[in-house]
PDB file of N, CA and C in Angstrom:
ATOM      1  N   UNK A   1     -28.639  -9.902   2.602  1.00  0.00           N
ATOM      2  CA  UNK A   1     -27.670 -10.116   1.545  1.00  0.00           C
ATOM      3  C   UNK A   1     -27.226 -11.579   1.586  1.00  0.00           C
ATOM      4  N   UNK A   2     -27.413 -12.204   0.457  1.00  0.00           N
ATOM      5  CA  UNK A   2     -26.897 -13.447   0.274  1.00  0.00           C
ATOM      6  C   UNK A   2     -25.608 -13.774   0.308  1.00  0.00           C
ATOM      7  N   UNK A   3     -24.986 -14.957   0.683  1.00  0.00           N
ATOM      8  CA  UNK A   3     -23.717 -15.374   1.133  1.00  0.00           C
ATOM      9  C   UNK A   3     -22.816 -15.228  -0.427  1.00  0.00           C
ATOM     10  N   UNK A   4     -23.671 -15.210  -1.146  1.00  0.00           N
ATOM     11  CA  UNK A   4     -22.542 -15.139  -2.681  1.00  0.00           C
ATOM     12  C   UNK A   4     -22.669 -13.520  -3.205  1.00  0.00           C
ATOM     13  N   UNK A   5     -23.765 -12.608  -2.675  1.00  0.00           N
ATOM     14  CA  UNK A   5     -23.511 -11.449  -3.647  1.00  0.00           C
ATOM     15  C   UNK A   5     -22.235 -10.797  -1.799  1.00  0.00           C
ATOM     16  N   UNK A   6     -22.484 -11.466  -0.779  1.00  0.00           N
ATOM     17  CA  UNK A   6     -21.054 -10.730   0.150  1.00  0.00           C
ATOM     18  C   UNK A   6     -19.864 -11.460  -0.128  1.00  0.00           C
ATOM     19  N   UNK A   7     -19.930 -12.077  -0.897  1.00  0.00           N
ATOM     20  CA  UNK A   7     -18.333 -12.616  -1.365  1.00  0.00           C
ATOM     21  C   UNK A   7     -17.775 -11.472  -2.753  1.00  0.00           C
ATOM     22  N   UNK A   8     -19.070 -11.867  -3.436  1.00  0.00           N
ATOM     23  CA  UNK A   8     -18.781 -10.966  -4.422  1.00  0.00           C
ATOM     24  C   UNK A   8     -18.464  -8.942  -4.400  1.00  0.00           C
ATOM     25  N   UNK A   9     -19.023  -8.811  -2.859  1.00  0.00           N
ATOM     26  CA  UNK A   9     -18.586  -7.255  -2.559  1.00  0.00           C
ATOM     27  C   UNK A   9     -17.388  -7.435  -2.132  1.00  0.00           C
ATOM     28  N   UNK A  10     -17.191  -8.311  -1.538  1.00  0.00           N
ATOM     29  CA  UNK A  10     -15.801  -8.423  -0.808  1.00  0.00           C
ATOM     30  C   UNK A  10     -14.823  -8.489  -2.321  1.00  0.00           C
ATOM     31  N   UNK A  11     -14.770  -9.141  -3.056  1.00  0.00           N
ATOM     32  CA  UNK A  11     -13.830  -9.284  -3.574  1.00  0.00           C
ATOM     33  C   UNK A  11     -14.007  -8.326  -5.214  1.00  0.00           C
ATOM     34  N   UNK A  12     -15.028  -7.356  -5.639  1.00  0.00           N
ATOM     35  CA  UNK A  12     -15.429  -6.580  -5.690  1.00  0.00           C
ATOM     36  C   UNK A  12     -14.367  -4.887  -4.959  1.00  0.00           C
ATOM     37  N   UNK A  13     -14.432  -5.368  -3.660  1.00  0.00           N
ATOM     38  CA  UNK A  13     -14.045  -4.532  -3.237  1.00  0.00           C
ATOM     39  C   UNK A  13     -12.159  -4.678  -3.038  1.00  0.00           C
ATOM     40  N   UNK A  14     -12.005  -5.804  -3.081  1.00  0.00           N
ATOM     41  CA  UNK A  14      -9.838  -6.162  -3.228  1.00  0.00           C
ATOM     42  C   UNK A  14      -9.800  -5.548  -5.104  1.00  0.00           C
ATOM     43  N   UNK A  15     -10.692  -5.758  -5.638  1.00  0.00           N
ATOM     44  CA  UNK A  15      -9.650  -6.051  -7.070  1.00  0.00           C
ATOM     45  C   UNK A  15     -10.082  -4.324  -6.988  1.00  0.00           C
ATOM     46  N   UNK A  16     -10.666  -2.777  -6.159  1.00  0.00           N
ATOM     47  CA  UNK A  16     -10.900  -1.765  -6.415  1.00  0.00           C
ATOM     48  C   UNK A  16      -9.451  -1.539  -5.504  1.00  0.00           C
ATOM     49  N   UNK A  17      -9.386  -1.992  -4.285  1.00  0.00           N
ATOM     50  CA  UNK A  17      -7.898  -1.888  -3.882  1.00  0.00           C
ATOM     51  C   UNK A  17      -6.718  -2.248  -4.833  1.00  0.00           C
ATOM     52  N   UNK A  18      -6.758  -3.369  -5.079  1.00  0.00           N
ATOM     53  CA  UNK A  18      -5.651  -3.620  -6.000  1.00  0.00           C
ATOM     54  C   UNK A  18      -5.837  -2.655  -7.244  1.00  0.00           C
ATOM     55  N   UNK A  19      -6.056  -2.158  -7.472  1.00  0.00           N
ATOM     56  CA  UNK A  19      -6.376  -0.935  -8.849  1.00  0.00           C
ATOM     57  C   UNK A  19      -6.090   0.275  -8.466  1.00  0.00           C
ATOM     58  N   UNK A  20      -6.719   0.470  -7.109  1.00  0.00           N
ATOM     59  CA  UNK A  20      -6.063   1.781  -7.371  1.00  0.00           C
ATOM     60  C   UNK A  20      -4.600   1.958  -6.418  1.00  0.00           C
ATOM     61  N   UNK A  21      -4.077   1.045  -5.803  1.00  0.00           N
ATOM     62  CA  UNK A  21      -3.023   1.032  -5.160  1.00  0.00           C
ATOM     63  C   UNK A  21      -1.644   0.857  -6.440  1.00  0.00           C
ATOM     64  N   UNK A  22      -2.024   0.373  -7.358  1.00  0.00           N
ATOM     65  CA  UNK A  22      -1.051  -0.026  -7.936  1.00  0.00           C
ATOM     66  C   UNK A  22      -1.332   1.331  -9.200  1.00  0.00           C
ATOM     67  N   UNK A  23      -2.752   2.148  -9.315  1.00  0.00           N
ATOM     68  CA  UNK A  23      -2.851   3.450  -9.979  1.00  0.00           C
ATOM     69  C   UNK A  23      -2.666   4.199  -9.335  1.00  0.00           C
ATOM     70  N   UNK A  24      -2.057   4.495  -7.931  1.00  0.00           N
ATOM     71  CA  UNK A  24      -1.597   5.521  -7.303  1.00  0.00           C
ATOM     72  C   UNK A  24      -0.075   5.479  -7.247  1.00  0.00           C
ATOM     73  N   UNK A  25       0.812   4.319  -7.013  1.00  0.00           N
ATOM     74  CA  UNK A  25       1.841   3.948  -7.335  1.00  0.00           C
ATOM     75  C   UNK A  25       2.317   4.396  -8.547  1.00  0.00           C
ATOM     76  N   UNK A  26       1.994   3.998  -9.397  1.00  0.00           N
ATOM     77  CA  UNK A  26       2.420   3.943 -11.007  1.00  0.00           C
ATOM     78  C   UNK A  26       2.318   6.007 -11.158  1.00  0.00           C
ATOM     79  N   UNK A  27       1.580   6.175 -10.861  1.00  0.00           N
ATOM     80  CA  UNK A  27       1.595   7.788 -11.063  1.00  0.00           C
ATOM     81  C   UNK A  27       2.528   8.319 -10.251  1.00  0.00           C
ATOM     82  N   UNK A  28       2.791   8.142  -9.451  1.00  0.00           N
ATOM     83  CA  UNK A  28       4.025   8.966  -8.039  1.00  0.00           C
ATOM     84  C   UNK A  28       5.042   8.104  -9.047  1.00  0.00           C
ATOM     85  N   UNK A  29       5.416   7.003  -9.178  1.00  0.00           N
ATOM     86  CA  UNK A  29       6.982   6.381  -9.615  1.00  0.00           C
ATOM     87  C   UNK A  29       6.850   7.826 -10.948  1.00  0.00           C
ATOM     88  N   UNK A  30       6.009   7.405 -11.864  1.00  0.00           N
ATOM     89  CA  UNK A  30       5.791   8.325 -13.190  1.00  0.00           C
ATOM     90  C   UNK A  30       6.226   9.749 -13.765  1.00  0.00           C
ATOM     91  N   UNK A  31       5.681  10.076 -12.066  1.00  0.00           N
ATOM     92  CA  UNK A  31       5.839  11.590 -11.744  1.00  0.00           C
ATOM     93  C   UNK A  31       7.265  11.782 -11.803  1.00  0.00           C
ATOM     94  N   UNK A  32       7.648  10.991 -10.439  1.00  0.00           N
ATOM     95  CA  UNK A  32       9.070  11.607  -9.681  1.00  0.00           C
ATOM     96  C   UNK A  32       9.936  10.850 -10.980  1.00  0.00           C
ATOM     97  N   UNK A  33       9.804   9.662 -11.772  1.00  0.00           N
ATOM     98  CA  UNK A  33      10.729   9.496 -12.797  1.00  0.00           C
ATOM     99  C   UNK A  33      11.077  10.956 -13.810  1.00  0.00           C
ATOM    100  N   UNK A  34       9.588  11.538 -13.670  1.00  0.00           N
ATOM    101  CA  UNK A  34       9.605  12.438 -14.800  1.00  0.00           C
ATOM    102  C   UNK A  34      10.498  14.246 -14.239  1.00  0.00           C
ATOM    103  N   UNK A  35      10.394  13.913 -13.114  1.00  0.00           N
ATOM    104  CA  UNK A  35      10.794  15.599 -12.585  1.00  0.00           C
ATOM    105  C   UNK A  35      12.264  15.041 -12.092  1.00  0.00           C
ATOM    106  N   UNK A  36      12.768  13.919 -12.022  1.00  0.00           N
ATOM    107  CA  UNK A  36      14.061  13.528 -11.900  1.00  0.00           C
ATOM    108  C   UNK A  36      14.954  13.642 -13.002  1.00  0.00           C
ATOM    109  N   UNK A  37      14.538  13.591 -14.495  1.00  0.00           N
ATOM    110  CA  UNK A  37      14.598  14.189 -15.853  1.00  0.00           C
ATOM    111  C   UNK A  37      15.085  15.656 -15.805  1.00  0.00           C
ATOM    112  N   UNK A  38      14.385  16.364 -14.845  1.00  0.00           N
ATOM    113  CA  UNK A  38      14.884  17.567 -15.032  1.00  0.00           C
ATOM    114  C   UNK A  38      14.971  18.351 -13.763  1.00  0.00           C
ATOM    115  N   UNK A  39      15.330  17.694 -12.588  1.00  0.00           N
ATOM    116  CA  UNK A  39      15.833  18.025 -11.501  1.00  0.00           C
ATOM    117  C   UNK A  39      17.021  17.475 -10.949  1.00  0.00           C
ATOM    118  N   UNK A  40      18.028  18.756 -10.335  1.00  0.00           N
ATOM    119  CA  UNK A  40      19.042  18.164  -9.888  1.00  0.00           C
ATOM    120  C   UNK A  40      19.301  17.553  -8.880  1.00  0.00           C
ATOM    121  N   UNK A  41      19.777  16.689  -7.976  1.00  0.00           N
ATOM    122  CA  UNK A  41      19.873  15.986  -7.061  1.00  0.00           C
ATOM    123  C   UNK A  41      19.654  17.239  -5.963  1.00  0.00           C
ATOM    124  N   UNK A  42      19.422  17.108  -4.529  1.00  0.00           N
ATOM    125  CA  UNK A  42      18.981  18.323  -3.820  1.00  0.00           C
ATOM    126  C   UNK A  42      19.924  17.062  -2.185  1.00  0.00           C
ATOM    127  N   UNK A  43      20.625  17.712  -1.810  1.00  0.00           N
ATOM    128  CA  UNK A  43      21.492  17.669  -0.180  1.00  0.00           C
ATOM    129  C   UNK A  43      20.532  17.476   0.896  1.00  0.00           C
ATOM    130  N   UNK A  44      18.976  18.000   0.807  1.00  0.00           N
ATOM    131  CA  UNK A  44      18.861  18.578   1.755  1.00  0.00           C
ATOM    132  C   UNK A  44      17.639  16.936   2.244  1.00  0.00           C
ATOM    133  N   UNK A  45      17.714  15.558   1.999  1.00  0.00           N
ATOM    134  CA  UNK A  45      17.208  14.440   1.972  1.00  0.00           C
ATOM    135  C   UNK A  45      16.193  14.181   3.331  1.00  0.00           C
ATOM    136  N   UNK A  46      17.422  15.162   4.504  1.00  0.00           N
ATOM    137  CA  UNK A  46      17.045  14.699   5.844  1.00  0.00           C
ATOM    138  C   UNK A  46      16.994  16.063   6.323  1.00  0.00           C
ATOM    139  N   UNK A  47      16.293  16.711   5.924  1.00  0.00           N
ATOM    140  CA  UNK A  47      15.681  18.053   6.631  1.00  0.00           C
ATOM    141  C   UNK A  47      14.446  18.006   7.367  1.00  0.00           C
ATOM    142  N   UNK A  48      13.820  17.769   6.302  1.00  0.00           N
ATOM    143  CA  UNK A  48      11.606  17.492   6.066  1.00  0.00           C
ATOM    144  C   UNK A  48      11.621  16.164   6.114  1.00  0.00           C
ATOM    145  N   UNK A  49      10.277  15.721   6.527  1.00  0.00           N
ATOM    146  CA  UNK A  49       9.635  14.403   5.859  1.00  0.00           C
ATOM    147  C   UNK A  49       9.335  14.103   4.763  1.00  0.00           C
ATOM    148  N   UNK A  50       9.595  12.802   4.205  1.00  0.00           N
ATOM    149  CA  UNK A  50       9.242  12.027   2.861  1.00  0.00           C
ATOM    150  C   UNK A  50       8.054  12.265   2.489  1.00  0.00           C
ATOM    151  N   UNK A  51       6.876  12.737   3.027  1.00  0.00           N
ATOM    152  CA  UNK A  51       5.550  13.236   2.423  1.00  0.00           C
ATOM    153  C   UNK A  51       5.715  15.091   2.196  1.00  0.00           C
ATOM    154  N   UNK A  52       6.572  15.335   2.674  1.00  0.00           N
ATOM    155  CA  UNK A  52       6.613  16.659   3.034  1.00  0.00           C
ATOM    156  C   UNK A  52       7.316  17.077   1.515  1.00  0.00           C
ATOM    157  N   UNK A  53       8.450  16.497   1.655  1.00  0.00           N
ATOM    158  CA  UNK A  53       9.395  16.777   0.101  1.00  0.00           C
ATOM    159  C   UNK A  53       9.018  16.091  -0.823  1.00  0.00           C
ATOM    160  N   UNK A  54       7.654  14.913  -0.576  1.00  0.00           N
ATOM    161  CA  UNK A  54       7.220  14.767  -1.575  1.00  0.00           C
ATOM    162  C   UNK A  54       6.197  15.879  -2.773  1.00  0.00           C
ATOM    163  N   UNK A  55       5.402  16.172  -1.535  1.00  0.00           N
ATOM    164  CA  UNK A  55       4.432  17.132  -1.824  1.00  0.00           C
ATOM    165  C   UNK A  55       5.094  18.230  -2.269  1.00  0.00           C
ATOM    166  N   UNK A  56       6.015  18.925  -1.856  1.00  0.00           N
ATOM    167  CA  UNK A  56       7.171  20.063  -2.935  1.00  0.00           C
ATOM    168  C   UNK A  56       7.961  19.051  -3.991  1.00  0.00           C
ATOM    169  N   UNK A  57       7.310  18.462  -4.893  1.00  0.00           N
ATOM    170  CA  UNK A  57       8.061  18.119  -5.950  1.00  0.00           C
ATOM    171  C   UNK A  57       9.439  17.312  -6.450  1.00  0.00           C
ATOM    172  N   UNK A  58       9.758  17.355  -4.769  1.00  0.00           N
ATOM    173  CA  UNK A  58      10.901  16.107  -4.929  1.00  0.00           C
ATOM    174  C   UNK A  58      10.721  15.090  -5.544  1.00  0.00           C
ATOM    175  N   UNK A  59      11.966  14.884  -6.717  1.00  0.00           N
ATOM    176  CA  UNK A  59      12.026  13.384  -7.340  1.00  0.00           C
ATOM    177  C   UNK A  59      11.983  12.606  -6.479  1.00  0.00           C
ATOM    178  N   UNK A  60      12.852  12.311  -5.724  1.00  0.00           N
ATOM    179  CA  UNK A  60      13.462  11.273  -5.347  1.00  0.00           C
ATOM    180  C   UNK A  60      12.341  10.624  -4.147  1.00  0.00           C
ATOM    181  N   UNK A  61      12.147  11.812  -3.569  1.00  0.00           N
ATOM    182  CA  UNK A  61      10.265  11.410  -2.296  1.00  0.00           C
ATOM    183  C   UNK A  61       9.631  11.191  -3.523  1.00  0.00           C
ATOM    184  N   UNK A  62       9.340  11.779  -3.957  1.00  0.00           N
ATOM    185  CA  UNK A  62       7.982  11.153  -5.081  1.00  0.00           C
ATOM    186  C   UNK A  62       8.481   9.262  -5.558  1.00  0.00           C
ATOM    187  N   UNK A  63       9.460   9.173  -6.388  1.00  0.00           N
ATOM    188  CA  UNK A  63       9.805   7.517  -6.019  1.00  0.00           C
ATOM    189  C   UNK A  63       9.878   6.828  -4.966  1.00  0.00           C
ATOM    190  N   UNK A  64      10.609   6.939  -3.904  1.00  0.00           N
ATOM    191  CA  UNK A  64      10.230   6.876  -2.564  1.00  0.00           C
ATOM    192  C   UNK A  64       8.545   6.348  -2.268  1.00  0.00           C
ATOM    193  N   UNK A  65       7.776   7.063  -2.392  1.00  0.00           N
ATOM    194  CA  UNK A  65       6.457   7.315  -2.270  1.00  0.00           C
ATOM    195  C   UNK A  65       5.333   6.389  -2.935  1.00  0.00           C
ATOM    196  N   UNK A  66       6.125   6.088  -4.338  1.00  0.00           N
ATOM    197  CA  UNK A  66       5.394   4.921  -5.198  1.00  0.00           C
ATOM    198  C   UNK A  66       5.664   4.146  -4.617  1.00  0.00           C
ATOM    199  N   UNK A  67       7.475   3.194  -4.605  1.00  0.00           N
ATOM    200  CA  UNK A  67       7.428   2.094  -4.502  1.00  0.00           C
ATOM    201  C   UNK A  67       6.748   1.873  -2.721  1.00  0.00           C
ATOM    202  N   UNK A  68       6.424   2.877  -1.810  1.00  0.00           N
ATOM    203  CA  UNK A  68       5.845   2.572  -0.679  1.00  0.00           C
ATOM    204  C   UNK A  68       4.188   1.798  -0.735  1.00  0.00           C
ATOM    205  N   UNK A  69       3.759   3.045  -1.465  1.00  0.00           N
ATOM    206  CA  UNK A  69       2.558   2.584  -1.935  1.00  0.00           C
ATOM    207  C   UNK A  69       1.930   1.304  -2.800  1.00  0.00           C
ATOM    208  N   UNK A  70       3.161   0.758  -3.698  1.00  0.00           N
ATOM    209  CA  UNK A  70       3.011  -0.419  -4.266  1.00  0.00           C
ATOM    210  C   UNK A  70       3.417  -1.284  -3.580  1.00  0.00           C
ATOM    211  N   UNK A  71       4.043  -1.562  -2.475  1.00  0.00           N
ATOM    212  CA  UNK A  71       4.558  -2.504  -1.079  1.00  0.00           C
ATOM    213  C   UNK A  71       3.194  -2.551  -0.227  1.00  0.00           C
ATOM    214  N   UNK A  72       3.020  -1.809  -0.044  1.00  0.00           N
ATOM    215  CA  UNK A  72       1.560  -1.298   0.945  1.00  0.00           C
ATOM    216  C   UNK A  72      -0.157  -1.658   0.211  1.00  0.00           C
ATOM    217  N   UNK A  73       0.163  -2.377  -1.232  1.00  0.00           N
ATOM    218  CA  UNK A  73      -1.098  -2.193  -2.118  1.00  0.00           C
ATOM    219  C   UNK A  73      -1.722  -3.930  -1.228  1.00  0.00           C
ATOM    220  N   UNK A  74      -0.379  -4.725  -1.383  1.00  0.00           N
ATOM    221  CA  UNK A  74      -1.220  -6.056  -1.084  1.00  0.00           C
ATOM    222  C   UNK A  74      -1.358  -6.274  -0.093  1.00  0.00           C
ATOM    223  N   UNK A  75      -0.730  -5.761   1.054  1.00  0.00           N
ATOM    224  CA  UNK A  75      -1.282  -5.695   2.588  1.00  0.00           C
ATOM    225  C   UNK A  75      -2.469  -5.225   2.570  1.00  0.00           C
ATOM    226  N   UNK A  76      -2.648  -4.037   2.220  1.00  0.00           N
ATOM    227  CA  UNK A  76      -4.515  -3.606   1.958  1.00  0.00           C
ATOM    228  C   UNK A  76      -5.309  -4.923   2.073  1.00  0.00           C
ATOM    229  N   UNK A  77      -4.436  -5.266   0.821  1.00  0.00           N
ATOM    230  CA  UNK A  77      -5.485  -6.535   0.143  1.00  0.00           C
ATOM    231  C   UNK A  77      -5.407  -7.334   1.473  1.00  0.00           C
ATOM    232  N   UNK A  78      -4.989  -8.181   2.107  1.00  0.00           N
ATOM    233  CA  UNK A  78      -4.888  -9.121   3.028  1.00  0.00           C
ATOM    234  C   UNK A  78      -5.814  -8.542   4.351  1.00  0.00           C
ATOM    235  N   UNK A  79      -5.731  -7.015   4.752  1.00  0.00           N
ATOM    236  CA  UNK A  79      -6.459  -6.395   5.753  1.00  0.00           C
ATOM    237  C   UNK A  79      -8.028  -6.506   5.499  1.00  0.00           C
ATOM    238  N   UNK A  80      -7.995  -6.161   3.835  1.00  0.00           N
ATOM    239  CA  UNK A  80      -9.573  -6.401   3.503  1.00  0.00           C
ATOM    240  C   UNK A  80     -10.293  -7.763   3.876  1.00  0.00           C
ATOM    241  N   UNK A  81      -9.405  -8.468   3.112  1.00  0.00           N
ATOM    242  CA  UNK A  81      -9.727  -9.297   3.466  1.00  0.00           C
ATOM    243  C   UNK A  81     -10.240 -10.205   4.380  1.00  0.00           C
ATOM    244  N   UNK A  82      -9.138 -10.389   5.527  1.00  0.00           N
ATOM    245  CA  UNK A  82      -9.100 -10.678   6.640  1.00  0.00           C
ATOM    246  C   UNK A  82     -10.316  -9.911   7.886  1.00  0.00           C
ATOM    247  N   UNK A  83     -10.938  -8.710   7.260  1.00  0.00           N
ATOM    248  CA  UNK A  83     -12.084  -7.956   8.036  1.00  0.00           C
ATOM    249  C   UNK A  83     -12.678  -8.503   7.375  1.00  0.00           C
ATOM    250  N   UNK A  84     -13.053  -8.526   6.027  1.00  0.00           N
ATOM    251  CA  UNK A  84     -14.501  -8.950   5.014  1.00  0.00           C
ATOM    252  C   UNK A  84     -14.510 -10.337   6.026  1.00  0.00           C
ATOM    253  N   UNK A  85     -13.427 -11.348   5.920  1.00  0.00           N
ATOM    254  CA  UNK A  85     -13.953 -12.165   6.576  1.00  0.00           C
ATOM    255  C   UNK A  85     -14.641 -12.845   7.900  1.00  0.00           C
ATOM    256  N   UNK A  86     -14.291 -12.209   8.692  1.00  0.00           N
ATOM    257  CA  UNK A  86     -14.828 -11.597   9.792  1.00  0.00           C
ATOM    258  C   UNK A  86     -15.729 -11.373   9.911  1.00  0.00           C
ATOM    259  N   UNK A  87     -15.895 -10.862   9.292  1.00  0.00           N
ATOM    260  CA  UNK A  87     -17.600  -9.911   9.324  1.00  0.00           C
ATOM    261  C   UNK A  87     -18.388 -10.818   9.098  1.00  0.00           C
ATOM    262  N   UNK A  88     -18.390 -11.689   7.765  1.00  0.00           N
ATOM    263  CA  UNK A  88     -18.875 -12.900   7.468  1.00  0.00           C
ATOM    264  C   UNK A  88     -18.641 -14.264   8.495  1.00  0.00           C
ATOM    265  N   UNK A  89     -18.005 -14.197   9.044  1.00  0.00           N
ATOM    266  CA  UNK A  89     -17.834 -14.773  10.748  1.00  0.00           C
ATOM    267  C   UNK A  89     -17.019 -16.348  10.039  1.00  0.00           C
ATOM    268  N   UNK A  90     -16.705 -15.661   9.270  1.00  0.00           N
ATOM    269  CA  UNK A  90     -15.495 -17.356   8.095  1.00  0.00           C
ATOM    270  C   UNK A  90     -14.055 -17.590   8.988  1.00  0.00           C
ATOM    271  N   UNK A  91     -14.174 -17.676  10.478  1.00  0.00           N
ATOM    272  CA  UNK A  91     -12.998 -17.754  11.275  1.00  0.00           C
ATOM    273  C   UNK A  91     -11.887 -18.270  10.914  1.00  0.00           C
ATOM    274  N   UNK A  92     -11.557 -19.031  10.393  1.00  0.00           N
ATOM    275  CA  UNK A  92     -10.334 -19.529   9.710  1.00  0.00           C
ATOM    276  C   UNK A  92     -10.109 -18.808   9.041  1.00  0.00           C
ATOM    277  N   UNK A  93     -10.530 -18.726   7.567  1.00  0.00           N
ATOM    278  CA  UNK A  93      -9.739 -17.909   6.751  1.00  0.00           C
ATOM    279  C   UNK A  93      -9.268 -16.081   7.319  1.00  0.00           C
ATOM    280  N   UNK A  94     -10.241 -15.747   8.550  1.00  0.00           N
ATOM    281  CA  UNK A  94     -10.090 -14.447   8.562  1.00  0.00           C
ATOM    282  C   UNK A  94      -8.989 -14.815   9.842  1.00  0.00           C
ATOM    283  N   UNK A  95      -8.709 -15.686  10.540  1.00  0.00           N
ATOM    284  CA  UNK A  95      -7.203 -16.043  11.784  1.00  0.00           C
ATOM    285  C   UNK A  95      -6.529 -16.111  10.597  1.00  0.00           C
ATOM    286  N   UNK A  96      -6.125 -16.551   9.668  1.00  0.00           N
ATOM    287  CA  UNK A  96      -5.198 -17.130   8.913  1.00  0.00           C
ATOM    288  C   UNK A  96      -4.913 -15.594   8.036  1.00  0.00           C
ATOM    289  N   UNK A  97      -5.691 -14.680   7.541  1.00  0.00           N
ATOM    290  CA  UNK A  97      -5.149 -13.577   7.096  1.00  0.00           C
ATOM    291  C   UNK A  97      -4.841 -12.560   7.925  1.00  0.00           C
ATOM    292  N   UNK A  98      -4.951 -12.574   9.790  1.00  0.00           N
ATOM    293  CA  UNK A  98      -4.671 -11.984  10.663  1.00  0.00           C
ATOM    294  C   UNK A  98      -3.279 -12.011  11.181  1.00  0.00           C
ATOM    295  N   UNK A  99      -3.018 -13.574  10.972  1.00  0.00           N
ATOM    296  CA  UNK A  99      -2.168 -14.191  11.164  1.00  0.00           C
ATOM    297  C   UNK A  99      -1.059 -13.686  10.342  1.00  0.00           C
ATOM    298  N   UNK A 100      -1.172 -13.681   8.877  1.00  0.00           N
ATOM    299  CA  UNK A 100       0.068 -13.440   7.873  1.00  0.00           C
ATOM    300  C   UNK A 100       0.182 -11.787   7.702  1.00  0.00           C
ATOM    301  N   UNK A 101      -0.968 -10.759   8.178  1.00  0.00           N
ATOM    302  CA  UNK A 101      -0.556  -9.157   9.018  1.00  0.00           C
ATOM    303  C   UNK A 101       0.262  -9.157   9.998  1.00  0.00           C
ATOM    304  N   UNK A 102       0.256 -10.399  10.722  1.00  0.00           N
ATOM    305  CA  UNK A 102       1.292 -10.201  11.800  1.00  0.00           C
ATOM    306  C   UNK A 102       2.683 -10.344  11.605  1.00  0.00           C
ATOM    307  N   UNK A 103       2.468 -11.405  10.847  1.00  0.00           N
ATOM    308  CA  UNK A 103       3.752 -11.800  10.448  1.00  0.00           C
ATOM    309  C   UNK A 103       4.951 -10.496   9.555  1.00  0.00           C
ATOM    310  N   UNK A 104       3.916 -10.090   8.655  1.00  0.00           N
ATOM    311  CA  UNK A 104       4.280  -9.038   7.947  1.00  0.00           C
ATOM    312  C   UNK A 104       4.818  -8.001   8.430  1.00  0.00           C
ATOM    313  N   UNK A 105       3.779  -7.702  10.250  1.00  0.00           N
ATOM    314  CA  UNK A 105       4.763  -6.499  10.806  1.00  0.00           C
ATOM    315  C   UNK A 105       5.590  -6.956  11.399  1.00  0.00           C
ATOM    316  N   UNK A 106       6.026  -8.283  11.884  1.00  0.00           N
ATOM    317  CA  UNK A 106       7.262  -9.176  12.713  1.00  0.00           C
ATOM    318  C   UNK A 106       8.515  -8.468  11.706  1.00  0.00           C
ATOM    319  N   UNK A 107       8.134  -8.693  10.416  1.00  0.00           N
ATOM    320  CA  UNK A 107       9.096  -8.935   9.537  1.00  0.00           C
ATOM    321  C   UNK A 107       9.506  -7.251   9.233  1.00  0.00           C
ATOM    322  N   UNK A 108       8.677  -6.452   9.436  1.00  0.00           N
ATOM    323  CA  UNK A 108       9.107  -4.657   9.331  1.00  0.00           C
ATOM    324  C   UNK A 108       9.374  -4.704  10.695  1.00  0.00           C
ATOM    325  N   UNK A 109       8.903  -4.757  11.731  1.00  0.00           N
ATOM    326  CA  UNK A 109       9.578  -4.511  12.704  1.00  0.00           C
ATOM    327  C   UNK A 109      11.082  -5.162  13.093  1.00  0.00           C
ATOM    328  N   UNK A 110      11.412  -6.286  12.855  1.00  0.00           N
ATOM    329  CA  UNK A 110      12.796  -6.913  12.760  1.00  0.00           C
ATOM    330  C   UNK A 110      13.746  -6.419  11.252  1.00  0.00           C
ATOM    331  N   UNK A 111      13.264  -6.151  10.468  1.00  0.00           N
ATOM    332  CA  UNK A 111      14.087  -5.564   9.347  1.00  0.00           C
ATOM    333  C   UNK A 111      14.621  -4.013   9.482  1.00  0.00           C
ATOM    334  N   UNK A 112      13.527  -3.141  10.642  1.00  0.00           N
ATOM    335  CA  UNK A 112      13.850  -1.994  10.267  1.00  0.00           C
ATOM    336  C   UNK A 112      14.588  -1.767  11.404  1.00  0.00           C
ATOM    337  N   UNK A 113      14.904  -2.778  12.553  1.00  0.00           N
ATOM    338  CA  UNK A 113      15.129  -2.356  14.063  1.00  0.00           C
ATOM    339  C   UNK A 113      16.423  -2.986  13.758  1.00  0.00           C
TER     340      UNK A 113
END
């Protein structure tokens, strides 16, 4: 495989991430906007897990759930990346997108602690 049709899978393969991360998103916000329309607020927030009350129809997990997934779409992108490059043995650019994953969990791990 030539050095331009593995650029072109690679990035081929971000804009199929970016599509469907942001079409899996958009459907969960969609959803839970739409059953929040006609569901009443529910007490019980911290019983189950957020996938758990998502999957029973909870509004509020189902939003929950999008905007996770649309937070989580461009990290994909940067992970892809950062392996595609790799693989292709492009050391810089793939330290430098290893580099800004790290940073990213510095920044969840100090925000959520």
């Amino acid at each position: 495989m030539t050095e331009d049709e593995q650029e072109h899978r690679l990035a081929h393969t971000v804009s199929w991430t970016l599509l469907l991360g942001l079409s899996a998103s958009a459907t969960l916000i969609v959803l839970g906007w739409l059953l929040s329309l006609r569901q009443v607020p529910s007490d019980n927030a911290g019983d189950t897990g957020l996938l758990t009350r998502a999957v029973h129809g909870d509004a509020t997990s189902l939003l929950e759930c999008g905007l996770i997934v649309l937070m989580l779409t461009p990290v994909a992108r940067v992970l892809i990346l950062a392996v595609g490059w790799a693989l292709r043995r492009d050391w810089t650019f793939s330290l430098i997108a290893f580099w800004v994953l790290a940073l990213l969990a510095l920044s969840v791990v100090l925000g959520t602690g």
